[in-house]
N, C-alpha and C. Protein backbone atom coordinates (compact mmCIF):
# COMPACT_ATOMS: atom_id res chain seq x y z
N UNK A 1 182.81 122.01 60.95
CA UNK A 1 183.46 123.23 61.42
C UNK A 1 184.04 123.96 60.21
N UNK A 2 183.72 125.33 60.45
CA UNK A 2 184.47 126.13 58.53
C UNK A 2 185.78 126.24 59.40
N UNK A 3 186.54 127.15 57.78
CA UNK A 3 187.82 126.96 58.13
C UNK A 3 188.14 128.28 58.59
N UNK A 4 187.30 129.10 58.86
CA UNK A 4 187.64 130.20 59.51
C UNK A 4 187.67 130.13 61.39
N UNK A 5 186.60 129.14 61.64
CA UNK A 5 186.80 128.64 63.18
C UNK A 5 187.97 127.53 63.68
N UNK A 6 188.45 127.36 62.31
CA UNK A 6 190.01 126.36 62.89
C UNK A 6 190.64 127.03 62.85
N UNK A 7 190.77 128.02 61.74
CA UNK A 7 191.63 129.49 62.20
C UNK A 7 192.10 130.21 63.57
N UNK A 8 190.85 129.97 64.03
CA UNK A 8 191.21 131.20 64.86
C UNK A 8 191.52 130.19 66.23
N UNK A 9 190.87 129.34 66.23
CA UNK A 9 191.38 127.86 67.36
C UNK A 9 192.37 127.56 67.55
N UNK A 10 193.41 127.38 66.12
CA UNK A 10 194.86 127.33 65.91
C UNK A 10 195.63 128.28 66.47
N UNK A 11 195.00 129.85 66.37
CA UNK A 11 196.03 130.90 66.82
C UNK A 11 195.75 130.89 68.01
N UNK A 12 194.85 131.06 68.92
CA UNK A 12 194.31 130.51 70.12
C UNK A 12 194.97 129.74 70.95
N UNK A 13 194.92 128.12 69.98
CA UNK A 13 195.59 127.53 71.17
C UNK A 13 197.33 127.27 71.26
N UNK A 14 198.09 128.28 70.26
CA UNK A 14 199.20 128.44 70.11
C UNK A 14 199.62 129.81 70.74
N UNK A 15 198.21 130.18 71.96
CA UNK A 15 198.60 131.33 72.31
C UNK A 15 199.43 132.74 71.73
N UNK A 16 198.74 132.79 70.38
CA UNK A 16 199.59 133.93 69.47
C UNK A 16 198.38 135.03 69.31
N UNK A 17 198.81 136.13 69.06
CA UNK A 17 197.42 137.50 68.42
C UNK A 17 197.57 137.31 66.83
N UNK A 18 196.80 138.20 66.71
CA UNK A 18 196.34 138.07 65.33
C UNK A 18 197.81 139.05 64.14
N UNK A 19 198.01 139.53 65.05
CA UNK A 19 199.64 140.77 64.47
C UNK A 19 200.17 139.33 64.51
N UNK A 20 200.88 138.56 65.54
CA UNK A 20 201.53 137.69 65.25
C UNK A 20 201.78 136.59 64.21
N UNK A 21 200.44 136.23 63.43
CA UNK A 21 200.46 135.10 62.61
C UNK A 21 200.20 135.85 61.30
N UNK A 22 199.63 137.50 61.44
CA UNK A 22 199.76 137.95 60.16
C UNK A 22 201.35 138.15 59.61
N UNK A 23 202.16 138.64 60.65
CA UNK A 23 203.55 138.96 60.34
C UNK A 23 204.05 137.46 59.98
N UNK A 24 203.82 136.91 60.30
CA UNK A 24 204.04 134.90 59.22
C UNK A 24 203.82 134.50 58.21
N UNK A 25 202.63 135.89 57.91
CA UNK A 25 201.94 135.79 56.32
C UNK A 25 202.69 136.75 55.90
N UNK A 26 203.27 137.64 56.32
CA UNK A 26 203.56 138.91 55.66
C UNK A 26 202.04 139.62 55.39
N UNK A 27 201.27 140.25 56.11
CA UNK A 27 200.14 140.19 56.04
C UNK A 27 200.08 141.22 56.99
N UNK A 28 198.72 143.11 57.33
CA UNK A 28 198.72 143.10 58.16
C UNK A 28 197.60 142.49 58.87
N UNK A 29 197.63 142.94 59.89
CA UNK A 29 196.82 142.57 61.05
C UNK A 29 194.81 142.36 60.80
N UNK A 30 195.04 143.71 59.98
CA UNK A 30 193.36 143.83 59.69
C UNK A 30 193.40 142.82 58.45
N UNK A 31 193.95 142.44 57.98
CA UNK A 31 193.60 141.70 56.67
C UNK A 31 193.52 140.28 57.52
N UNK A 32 194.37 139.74 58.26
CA UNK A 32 194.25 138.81 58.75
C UNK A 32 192.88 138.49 59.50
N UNK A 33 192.97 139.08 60.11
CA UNK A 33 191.43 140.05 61.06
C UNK A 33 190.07 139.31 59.72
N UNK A 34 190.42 139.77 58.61
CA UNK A 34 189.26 139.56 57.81
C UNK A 34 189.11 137.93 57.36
N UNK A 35 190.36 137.63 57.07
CA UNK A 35 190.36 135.89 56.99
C UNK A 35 189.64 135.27 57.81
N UNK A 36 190.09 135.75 59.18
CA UNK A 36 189.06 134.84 60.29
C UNK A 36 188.08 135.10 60.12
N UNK A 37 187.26 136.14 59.97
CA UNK A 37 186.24 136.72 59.76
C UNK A 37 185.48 135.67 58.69
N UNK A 38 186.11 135.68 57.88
CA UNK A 38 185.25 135.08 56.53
C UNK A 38 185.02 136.28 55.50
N UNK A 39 185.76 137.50 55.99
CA UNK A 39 185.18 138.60 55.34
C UNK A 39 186.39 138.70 53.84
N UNK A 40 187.19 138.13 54.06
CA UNK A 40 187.95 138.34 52.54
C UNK A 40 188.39 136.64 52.85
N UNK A 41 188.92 136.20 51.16
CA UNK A 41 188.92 134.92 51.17
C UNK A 41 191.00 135.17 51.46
N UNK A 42 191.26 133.79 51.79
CA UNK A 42 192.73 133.52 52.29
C UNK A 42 193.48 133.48 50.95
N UNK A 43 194.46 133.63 50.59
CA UNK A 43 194.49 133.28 49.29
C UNK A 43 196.09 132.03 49.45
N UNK A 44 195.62 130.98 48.61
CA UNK A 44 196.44 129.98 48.54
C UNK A 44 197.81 129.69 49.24
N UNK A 45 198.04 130.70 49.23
CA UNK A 45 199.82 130.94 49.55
C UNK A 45 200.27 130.75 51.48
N UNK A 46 199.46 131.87 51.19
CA UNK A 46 199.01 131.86 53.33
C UNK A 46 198.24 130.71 53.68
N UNK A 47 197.46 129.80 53.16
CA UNK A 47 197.16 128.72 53.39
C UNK A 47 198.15 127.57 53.83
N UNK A 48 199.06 127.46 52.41
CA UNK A 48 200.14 126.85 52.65
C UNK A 48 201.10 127.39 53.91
N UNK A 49 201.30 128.26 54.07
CA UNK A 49 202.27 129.03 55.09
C UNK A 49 201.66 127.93 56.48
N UNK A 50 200.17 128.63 56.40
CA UNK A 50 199.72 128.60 57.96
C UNK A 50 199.70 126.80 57.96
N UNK A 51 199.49 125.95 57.18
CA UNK A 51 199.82 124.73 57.43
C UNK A 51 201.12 124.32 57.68
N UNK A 52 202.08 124.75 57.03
CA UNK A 52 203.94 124.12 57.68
C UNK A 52 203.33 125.09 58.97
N UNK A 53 203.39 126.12 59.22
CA UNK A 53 203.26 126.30 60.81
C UNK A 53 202.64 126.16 61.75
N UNK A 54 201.63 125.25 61.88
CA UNK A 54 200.94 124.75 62.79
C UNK A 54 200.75 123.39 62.47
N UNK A 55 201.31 123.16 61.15
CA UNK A 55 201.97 121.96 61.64
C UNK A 55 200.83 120.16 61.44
N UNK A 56 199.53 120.87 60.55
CA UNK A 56 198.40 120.82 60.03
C UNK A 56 198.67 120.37 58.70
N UNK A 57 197.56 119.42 58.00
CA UNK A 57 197.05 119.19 57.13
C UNK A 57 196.48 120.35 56.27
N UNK A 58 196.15 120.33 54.99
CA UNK A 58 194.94 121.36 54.27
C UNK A 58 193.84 121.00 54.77
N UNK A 59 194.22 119.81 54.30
CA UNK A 59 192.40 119.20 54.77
C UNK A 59 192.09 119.55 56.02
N UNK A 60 192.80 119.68 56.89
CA UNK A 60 192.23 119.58 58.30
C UNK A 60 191.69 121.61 58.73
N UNK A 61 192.54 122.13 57.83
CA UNK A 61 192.50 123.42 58.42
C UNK A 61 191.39 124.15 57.40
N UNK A 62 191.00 123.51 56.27
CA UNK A 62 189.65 123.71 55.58
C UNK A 62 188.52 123.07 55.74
N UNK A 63 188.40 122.00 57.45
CA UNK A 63 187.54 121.63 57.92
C UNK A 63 187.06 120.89 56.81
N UNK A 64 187.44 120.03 55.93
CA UNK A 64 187.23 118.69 55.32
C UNK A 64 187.48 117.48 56.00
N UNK A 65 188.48 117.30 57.44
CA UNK A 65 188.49 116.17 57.57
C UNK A 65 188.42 116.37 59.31
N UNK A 66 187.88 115.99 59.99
CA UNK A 66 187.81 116.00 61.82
C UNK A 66 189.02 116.28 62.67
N UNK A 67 189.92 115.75 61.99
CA UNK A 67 190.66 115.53 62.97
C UNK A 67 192.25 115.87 62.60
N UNK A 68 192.92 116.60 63.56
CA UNK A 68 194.45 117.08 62.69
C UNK A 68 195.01 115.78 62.71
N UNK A 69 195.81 115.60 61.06
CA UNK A 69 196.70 114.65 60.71
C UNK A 69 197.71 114.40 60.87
N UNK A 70 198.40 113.47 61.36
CA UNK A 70 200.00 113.48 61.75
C UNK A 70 200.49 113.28 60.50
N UNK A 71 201.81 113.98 60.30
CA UNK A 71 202.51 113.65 59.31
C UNK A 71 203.31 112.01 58.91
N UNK A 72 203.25 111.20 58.02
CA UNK A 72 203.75 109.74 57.93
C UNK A 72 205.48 110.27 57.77
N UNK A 73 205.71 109.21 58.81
CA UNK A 73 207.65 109.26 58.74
C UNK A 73 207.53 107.93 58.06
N UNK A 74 208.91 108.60 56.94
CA UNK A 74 209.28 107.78 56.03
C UNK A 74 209.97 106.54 56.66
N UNK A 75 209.47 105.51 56.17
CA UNK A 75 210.85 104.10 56.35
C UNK A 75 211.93 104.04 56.06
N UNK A 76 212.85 104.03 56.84
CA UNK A 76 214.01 104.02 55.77
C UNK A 76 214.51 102.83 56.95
């Protein structure tokens, strides 16, 4: 799966529009619009963003690894 179809799966199934997760990027709407697309590349930063907020792996949201990763809680 590319990472433009976990993209848009993520905003999907977090029931959000595309205005919504661009204003998360600081981003507008059509630019975001193009990420999913595949039509302009994401650039690093909003990557990171959109992973603390959904709460995702890199790997998982650049479709390198199957399956979303839970985060490991520390031992203490």
């Amino acid at each position: 799966m590319d990472y433009c179809k976990i993209m848009r799966d993520l905003r999907e199934d977090a029931d959000l529009t595309q205005q919504q997760v661009a204003d998360v990027l600081g981003t507008s709407q059509t630019m975001y619009a193009r990420y999913e697309r595949g039509a302009n590349e994401m650039p690093i930063h909003h990557l990171v963003t959109l992973c603390r907020y959904y709460k995702v792996s890199a790997d998982y949201l650049l479709g390198l690894v199957p399956e979303k990763q839970k985060k490991h809680e520390n031992n203490k």
